[in-house]
Every structure is written in C-alpha cells, then in structure tokens.
N, C-alpha and C. Protein backbone atom coordinates (compact mmCIF):
# COMPACT_ATOMS: atom_id res chain seq x y z
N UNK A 1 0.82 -1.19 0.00
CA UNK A 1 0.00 0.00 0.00
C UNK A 1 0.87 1.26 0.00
N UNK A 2 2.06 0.83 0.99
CA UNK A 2 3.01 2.19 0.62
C UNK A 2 3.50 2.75 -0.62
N UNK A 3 3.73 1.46 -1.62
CA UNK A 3 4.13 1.78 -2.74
C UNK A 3 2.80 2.50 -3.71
N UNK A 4 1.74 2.33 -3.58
CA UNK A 4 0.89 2.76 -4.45
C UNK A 4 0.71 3.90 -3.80
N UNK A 5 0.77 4.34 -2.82
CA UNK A 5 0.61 5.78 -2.24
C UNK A 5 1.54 6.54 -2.55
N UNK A 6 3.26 5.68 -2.93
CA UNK A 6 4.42 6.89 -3.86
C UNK A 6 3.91 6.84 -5.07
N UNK A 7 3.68 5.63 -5.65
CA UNK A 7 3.36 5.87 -6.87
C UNK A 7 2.20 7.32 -7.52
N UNK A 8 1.07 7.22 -6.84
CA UNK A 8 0.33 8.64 -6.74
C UNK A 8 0.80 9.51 -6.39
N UNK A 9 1.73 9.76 -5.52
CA UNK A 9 2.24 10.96 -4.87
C UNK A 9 2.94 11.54 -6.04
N UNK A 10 3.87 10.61 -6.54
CA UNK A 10 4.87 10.74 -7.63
C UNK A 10 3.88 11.29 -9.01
N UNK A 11 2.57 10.77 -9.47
CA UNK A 11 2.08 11.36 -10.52
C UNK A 11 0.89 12.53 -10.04
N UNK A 12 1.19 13.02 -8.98
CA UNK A 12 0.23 13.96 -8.81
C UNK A 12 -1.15 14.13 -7.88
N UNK A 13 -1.49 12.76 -7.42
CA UNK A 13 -2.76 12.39 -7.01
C UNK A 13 -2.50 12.24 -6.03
N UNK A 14 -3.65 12.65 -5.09
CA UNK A 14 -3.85 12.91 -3.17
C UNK A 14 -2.49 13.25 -2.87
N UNK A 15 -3.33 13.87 -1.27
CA UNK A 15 -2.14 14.22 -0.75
C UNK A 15 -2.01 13.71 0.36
N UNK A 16 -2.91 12.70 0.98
CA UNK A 16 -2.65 11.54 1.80
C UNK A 16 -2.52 12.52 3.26
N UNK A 17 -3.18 12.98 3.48
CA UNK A 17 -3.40 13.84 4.59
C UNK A 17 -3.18 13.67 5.92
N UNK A 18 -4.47 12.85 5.61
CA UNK A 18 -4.98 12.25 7.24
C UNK A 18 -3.87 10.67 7.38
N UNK A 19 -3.76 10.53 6.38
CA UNK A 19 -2.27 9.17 6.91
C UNK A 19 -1.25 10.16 7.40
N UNK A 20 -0.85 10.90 6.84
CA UNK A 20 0.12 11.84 7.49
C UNK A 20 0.23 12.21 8.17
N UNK A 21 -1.46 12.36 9.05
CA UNK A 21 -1.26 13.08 9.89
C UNK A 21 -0.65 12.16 11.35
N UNK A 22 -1.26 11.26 11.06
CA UNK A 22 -0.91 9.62 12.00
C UNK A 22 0.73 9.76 11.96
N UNK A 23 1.07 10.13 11.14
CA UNK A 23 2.93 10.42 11.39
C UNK A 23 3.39 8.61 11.80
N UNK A 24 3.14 7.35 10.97
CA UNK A 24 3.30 6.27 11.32
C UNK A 24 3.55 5.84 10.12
N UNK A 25 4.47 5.00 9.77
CA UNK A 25 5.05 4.22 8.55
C UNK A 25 5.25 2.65 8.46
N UNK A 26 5.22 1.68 8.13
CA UNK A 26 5.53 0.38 8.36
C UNK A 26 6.56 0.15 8.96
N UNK A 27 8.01 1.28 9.13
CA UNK A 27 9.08 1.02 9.84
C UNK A 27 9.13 1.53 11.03
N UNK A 28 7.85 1.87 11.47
CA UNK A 28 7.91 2.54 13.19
C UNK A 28 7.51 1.32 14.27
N UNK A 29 8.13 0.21 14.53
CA UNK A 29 8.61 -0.67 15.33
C UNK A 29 7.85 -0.43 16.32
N UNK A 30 8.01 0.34 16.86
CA UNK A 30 7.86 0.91 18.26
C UNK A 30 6.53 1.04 18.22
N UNK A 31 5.69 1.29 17.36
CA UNK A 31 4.25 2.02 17.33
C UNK A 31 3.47 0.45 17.62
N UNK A 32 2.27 0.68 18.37
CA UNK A 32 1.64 -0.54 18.77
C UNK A 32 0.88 -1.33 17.25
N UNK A 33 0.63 -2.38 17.42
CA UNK A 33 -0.32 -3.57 16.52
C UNK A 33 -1.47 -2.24 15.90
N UNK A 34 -2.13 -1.64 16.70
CA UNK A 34 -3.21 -0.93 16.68
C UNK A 34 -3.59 -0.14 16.11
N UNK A 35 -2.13 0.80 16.41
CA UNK A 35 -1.87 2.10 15.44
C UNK A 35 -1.37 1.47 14.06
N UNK A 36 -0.82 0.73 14.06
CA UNK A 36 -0.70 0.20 12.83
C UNK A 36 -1.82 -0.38 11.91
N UNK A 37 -2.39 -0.71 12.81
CA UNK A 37 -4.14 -1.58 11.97
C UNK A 37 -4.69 -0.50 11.72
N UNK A 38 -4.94 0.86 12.45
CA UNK A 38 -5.64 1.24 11.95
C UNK A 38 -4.97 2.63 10.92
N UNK A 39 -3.78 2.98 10.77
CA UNK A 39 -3.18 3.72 9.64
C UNK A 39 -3.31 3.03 8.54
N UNK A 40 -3.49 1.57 8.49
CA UNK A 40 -3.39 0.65 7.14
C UNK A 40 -5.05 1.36 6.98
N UNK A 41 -5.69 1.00 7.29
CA UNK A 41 -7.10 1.89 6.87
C UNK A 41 -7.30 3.05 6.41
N UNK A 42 -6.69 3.87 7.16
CA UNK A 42 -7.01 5.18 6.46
C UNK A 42 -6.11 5.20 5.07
N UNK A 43 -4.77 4.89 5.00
CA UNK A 43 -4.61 4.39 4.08
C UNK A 43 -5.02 4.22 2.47
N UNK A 44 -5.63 3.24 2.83
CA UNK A 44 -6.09 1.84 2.06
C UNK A 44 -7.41 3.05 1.75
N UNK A 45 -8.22 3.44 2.73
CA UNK A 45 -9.39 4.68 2.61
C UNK A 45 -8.86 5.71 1.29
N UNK A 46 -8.10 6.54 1.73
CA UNK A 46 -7.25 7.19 1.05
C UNK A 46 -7.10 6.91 -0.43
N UNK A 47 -6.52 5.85 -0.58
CA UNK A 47 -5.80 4.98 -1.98
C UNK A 47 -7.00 4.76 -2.72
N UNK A 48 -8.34 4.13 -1.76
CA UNK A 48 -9.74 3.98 -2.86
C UNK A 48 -10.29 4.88 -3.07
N UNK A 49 -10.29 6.13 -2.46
CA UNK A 49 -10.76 7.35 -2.81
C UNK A 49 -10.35 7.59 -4.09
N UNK A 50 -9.04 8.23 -3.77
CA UNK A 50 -8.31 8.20 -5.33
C UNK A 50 -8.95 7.33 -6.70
N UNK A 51 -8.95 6.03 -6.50
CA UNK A 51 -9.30 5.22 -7.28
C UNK A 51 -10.65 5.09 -7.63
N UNK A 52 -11.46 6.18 -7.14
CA UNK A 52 -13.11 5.65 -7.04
C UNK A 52 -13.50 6.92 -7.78
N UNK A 53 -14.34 6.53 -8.65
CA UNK A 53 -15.16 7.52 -9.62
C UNK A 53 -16.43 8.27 -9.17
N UNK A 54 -16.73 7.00 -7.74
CA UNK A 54 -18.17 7.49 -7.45
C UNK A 54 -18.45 6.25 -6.30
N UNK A 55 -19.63 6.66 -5.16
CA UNK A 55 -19.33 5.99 -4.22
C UNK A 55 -20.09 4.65 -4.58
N UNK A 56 -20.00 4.21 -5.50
CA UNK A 56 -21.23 3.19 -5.87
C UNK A 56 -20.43 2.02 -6.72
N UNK A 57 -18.99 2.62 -7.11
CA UNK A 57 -17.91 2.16 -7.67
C UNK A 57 -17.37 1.08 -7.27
N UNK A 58 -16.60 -0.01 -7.57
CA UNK A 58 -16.04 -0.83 -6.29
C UNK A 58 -14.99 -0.26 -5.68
N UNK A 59 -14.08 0.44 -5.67
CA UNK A 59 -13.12 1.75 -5.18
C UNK A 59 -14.04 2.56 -4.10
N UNK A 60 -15.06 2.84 -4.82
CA UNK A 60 -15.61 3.61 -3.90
C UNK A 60 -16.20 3.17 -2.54
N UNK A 61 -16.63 1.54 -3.16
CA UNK A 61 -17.42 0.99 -1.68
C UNK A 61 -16.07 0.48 -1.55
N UNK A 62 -15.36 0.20 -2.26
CA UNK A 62 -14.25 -0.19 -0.61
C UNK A 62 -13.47 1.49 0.19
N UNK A 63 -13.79 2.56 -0.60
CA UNK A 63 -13.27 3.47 0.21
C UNK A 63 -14.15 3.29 1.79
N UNK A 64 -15.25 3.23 1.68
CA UNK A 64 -16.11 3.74 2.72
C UNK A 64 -16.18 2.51 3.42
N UNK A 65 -15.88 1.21 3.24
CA UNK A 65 -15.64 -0.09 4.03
C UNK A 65 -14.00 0.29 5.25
N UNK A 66 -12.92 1.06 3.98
CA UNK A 66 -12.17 1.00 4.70
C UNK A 66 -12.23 1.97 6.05
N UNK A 67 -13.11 3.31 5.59
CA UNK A 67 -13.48 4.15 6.60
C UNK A 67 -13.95 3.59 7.97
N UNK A 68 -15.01 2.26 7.90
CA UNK A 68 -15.63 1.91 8.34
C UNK A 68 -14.65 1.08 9.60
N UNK A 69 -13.61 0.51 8.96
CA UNK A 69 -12.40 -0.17 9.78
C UNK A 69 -11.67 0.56 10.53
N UNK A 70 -11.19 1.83 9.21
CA UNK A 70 -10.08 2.84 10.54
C UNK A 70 -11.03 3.37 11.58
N UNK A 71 -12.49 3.81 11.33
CA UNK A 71 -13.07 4.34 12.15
C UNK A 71 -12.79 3.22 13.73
N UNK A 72 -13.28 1.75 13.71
CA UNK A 72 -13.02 0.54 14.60
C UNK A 72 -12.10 0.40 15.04
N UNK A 73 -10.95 0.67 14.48
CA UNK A 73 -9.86 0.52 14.37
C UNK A 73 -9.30 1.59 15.60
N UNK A 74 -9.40 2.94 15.40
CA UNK A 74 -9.39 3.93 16.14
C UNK A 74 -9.76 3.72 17.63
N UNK A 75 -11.04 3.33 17.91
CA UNK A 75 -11.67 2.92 18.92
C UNK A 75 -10.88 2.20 19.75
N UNK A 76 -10.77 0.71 18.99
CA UNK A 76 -9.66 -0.44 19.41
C UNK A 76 -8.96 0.32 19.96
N UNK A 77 -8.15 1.50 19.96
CA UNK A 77 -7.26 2.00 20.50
C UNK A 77 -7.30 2.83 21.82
N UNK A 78 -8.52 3.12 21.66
CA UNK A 78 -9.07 4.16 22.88
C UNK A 78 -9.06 3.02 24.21
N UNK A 79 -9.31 2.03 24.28
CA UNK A 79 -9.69 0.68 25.13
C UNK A 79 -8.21 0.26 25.64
C-alpha cells in the first residue's frame, strides 16, 4: 500500500493527509499492533478514494468499508 501511495504521490494524485497526519510508517517498530491496523485503513481509505469515480464504484465501496475499519480501528485503540 506504501508503494501505491508513492506511486500517486509521484504522478500527482492525493495528498494523503490524514495518513500523514498519523505520522506512522511500516518502519515505526515501536508504534503498537493498533496504530498500525488502523493507519493501514485510512490508508487503504485514502488509496480507494483516489481510485473511485463514485461511491457506488467498487473503489468507492471499498473506500467507505475502509473508513468503516479505521473508524473501529481507532476505537480499538481508545480501550
């Protein structure tokens, strides 16, 4: 997923915001299971956005599936 997020970055598309803002990468060791499960979501959210024409799209319903995870995902963390 990282690579398709340079790959866009590199031709112009999103600006991957809200992953950014998580300030978490696959090489942050240190960062819990959690934070990691749920940056792969927003992510992955992120990446189908991009890819989605419309929310009815399969891009699009997996954007809002993945929303649906980081949102859980998030939580998981609050606990």
């Amino acid at each position: 997923m990282v690579q398709m997020k340079k790959f866009f970055e590199e031709n112009g598309q999103g600006e991957f915001s809200h992953y950014q803002s998580l300030q978490i990468s696959p090489i942050h060791v240190h960062r819990s299971k959690a934070e990691h499960k749920h940056a792969i979501f927003i992510l992955g959210k992120e990446i189908a956005s991009i890819m989605a024409h419309d929310e009815f799209s399969g891009a699009g319903r997996t954007s809002v599936r993945m929303q649906e995870l980081a949102t859980r995902a998030g939580e998981e963390m609050l606990h």
